[in-house]
C-alpha atoms as a PDB file:
ATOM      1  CA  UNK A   1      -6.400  15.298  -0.184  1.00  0.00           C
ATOM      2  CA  UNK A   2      -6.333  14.777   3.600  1.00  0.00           C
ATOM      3  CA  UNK A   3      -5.155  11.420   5.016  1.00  0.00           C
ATOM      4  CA  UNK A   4      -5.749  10.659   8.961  1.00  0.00           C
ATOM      5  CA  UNK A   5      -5.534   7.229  10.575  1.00  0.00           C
ATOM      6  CA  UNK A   6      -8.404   6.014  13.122  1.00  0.00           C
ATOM      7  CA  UNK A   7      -6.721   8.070  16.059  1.00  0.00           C
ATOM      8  CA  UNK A   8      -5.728  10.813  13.983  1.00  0.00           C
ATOM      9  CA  UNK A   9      -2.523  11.190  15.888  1.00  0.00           C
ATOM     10  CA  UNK A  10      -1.292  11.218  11.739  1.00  0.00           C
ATOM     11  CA  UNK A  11      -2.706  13.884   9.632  1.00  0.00           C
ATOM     12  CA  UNK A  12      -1.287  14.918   6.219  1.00  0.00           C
ATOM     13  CA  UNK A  13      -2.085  16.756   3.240  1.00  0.00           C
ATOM     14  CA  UNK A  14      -1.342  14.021   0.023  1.00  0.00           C
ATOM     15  CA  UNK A  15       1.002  15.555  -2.301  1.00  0.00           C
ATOM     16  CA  UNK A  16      -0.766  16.227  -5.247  1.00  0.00           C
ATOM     17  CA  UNK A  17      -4.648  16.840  -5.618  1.00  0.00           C
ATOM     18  CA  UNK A  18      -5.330  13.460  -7.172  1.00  0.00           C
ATOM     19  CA  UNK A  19      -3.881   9.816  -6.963  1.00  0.00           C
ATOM     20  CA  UNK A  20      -1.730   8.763 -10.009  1.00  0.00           C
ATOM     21  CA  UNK A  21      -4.105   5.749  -9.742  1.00  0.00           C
ATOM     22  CA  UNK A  22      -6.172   3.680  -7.361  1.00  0.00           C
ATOM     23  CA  UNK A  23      -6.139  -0.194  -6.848  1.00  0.00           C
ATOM     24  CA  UNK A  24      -8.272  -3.088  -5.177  1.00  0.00           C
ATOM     25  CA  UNK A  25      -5.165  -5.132  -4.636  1.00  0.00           C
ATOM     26  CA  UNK A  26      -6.161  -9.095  -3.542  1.00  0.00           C
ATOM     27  CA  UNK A  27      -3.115 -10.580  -3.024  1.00  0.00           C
ATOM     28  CA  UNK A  28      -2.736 -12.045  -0.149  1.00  0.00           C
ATOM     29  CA  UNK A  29      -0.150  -9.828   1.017  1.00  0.00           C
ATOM     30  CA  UNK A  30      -2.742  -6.791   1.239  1.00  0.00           C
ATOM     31  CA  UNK A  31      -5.362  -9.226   2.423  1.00  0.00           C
ATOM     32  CA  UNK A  32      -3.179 -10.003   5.557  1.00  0.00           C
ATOM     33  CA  UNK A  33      -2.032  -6.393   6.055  1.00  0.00           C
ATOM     34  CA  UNK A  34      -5.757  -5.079   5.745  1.00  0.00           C
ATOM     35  CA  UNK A  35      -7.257  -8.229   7.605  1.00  0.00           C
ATOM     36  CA  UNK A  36     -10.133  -8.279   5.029  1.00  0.00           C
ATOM     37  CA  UNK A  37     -10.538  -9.706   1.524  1.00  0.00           C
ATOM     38  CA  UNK A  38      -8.655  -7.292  -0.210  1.00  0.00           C
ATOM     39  CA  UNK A  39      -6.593  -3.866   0.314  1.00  0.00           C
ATOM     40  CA  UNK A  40      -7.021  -0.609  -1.334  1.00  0.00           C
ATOM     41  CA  UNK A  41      -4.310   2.075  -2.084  1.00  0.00           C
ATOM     42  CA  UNK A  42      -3.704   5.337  -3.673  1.00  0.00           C
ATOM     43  CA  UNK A  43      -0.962   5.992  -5.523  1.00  0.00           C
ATOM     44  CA  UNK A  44       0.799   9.374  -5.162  1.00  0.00           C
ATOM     45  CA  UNK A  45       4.358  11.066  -6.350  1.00  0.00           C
ATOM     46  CA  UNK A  46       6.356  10.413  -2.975  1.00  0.00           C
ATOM     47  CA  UNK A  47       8.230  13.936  -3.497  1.00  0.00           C
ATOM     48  CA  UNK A  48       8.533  16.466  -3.469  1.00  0.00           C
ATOM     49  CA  UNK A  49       6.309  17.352   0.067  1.00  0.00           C
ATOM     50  CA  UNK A  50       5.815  13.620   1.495  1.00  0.00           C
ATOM     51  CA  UNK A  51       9.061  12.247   1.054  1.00  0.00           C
ATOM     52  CA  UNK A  52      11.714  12.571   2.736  1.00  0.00           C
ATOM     53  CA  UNK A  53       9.424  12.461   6.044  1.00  0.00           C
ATOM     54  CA  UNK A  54       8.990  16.000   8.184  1.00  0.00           C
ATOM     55  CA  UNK A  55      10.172  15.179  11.029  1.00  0.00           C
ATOM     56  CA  UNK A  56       6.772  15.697  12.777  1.00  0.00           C
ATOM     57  CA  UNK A  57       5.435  13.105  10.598  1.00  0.00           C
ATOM     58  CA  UNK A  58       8.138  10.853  11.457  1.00  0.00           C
ATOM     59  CA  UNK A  59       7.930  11.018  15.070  1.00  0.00           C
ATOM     60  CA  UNK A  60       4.290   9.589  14.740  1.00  0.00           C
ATOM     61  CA  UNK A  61       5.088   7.055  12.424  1.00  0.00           C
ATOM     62  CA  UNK A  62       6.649   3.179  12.755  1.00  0.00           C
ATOM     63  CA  UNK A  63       8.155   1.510  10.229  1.00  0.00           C
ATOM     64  CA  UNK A  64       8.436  -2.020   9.732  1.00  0.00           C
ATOM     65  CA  UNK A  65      10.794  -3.036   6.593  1.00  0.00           C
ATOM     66  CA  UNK A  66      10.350  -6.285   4.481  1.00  0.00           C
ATOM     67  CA  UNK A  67      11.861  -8.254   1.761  1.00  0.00           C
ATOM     68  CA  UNK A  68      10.695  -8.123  -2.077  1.00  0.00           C
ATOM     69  CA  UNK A  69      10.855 -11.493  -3.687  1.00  0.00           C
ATOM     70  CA  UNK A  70      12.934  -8.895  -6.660  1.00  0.00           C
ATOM     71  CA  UNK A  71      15.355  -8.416  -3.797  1.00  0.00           C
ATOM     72  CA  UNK A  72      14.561  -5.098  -2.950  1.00  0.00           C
ATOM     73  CA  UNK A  73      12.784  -3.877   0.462  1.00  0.00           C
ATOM     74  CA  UNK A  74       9.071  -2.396   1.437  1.00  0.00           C
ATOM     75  CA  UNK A  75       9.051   0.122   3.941  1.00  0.00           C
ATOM     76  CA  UNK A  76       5.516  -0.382   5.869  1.00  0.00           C
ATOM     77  CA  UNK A  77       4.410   2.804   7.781  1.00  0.00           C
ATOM     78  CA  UNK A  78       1.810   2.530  10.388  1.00  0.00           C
ATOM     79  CA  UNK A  79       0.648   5.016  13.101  1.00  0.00           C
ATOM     80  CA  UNK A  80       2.985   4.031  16.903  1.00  0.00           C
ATOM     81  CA  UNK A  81      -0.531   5.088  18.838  1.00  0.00           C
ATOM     82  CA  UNK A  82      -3.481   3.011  16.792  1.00  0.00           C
ATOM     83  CA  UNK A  83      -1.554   0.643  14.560  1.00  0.00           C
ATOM     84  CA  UNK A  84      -2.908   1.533  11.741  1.00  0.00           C
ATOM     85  CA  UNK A  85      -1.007   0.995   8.247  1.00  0.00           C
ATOM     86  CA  UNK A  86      -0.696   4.155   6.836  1.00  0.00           C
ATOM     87  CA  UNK A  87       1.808   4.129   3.534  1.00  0.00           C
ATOM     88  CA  UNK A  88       4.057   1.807   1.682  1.00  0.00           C
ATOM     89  CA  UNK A  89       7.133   2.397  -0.254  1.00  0.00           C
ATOM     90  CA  UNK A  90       9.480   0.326  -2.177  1.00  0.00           C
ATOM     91  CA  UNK A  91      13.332   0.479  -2.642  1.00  0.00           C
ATOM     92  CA  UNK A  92      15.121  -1.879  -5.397  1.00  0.00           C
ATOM     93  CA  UNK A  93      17.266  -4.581  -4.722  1.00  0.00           C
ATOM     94  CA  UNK A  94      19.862  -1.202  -5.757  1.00  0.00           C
ATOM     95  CA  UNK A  95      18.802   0.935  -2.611  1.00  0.00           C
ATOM     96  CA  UNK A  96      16.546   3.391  -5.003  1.00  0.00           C
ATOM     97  CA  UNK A  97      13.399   4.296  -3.866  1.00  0.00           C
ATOM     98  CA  UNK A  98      10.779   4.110  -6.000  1.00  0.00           C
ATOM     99  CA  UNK A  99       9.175   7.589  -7.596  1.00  0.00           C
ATOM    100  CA  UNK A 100       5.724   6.594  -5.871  1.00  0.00           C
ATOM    101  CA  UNK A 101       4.358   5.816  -2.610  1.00  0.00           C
ATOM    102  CA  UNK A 102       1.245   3.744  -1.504  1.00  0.00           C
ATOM    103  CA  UNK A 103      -1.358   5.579   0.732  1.00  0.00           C
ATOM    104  CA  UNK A 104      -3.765   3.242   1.927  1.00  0.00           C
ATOM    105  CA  UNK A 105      -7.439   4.000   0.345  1.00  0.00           C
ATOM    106  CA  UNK A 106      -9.656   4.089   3.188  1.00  0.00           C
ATOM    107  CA  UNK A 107      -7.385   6.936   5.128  1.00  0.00           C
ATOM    108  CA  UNK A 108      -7.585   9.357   1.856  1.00  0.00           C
ATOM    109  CA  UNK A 109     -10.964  11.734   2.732  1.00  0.00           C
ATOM    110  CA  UNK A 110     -12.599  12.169  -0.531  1.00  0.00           C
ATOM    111  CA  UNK A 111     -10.751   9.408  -2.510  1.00  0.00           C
ATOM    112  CA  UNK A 112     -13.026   8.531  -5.355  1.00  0.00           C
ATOM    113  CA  UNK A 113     -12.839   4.711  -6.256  1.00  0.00           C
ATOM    114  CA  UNK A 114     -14.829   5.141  -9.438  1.00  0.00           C
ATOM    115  CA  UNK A 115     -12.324   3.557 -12.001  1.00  0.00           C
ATOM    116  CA  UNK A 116     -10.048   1.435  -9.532  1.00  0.00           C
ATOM    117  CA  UNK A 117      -8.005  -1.150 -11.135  1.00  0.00           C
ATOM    118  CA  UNK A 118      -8.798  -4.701  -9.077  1.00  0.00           C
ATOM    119  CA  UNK A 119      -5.236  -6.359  -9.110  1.00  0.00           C
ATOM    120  CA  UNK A 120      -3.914  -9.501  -8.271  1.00  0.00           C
ATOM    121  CA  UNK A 121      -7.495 -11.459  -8.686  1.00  0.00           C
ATOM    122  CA  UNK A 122      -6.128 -14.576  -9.426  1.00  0.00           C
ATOM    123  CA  UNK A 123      -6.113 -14.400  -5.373  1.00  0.00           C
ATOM    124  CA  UNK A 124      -9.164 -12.814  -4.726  1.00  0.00           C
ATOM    125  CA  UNK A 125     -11.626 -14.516  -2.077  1.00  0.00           C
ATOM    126  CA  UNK A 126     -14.559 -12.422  -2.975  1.00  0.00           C
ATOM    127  CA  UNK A 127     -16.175 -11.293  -6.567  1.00  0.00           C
ATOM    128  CA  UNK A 128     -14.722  -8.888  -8.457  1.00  0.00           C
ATOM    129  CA  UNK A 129     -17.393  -6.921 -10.136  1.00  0.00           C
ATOM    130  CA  UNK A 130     -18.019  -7.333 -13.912  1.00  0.00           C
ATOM    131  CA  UNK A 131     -16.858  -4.449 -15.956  1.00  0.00           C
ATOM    132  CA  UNK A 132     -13.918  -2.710 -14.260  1.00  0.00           C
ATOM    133  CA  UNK A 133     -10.154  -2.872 -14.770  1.00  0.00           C
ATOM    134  CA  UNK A 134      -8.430  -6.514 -13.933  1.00  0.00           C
ATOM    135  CA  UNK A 135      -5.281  -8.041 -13.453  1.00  0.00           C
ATOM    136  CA  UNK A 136      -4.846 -11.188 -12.616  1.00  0.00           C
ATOM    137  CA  UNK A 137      -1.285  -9.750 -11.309  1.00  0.00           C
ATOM    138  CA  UNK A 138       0.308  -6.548 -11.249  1.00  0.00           C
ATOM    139  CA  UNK A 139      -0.854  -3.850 -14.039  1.00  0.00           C
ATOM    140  CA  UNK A 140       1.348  -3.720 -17.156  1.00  0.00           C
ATOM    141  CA  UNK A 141       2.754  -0.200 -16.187  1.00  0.00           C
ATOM    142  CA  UNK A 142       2.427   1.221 -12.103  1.00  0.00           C
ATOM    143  CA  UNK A 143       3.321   4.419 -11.526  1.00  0.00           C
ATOM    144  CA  UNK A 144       6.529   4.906 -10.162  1.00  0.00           C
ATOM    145  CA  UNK A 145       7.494   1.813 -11.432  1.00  0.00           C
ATOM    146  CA  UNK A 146       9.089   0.523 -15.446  1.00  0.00           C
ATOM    147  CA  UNK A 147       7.670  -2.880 -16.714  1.00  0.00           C
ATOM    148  CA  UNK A 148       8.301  -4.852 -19.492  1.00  0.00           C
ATOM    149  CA  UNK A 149       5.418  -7.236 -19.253  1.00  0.00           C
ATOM    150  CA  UNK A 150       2.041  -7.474 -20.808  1.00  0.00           C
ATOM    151  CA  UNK A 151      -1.184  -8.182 -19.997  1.00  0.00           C
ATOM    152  CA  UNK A 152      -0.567 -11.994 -21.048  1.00  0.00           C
ATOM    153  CA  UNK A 153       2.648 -13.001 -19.864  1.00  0.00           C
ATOM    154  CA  UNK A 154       2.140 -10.112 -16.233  1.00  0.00           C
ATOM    155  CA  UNK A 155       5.600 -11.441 -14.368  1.00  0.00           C
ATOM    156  CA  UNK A 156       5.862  -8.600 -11.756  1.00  0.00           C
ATOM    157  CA  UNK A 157       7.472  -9.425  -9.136  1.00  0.00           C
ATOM    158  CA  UNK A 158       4.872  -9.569  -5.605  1.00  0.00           C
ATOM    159  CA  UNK A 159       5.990  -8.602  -2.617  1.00  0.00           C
ATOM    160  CA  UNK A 160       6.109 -11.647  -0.199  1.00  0.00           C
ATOM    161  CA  UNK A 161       5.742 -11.440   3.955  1.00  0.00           C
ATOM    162  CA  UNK A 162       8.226 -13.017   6.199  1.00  0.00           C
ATOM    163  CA  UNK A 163       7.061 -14.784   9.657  1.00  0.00           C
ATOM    164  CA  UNK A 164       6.393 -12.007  11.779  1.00  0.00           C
ATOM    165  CA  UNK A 165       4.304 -12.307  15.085  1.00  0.00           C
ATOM    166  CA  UNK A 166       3.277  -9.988  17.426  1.00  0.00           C
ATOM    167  CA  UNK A 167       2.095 -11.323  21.040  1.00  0.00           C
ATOM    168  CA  UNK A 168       0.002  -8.170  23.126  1.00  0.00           C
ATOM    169  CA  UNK A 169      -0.391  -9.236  26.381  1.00  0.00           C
ATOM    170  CA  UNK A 170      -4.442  -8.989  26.857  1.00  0.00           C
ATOM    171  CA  UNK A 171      -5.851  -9.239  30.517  1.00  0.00           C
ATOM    172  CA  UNK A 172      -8.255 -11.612  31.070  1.00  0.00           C
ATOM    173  CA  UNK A 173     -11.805 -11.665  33.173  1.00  0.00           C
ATOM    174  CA  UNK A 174     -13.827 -14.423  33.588  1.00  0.00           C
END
């Protein structure tokens, strides 16, 4: 599958042919990242072929790295020319990366959404429709990822933002 960003100053082929699994995530992590009421991501094998970086890739890319509340780290990749977030991926509170990475949704060309899991709704701000796959937090089992929690007693771990501002200069006109 083909993922671009809005400028397409990033272009990349996805590793494998299909996500591992796709998820309307509406914590409000994702909701700030996506500035909307949720986020959407695709989750692919993170090597061999996207990770570690090609350097090509890497030149286009800027990465912004925060804290897990497990203690571990999110690397956040967006695109240096249109700012768009691109890919996530996590490393323990150990320095091991996690077997996965997160693609954002709406940069995958062809991505179907038919069987997304909606996670997180115990923050959603908008209706989650009736019949498909909910969490109120994390799934039970991610890829890329070992749980020992159930559906009932879901204690994963979310990922929590630190204060971060950026101030763009904007010219004004009256």
């Amino acid at each position: 599958m083909e993922v671009t960003c809005q400028c397409k100053t990033i272009s990349f082929t996805t590793p494998t042919a299909e996500p591992l699994a796709v998820y309307v995530c509406h914590c409000t992590e994702c909701r700030a990242q996506s500035a909307s009421a949720f986020g959407t991501s695709a989750i692919f094998p993170a090597e061999p072929g996207l990770f570690p970086l090609p350097p090509e890739l890497a030149s286009r890319l800027q990465v912004w790295t925060r804290p897990t509340d497990s203690g571990g780290t999110m690397d956040c990749y967006f695109c240096r020319v249109c700012g768009v977030r691109v890919m996530h991926r996590i490393r323990g509170a150990d320095g091991t990366e996690r077997e996965t990475v997160s693609i954002k949704g709406g940069l995958v060309k062809g991505l179907s959404w038919k069987g997304a899991a909606h996670i997180f709704t115990r923050s959603a701000v908008v209706d989650v429709p009736e019949g498909v796959e909910r969490w109120e937090g994390a799934p039970d089992v991610m890829p890329g990822r070992k749980s020992t929690s159930s559906p009932e007693h879901n204690q994963w771990n979310t990922l929590r933002v630190q204060p971060f501002r950026v101030l763009i200069p904007v010219a004004y006109r009256p």
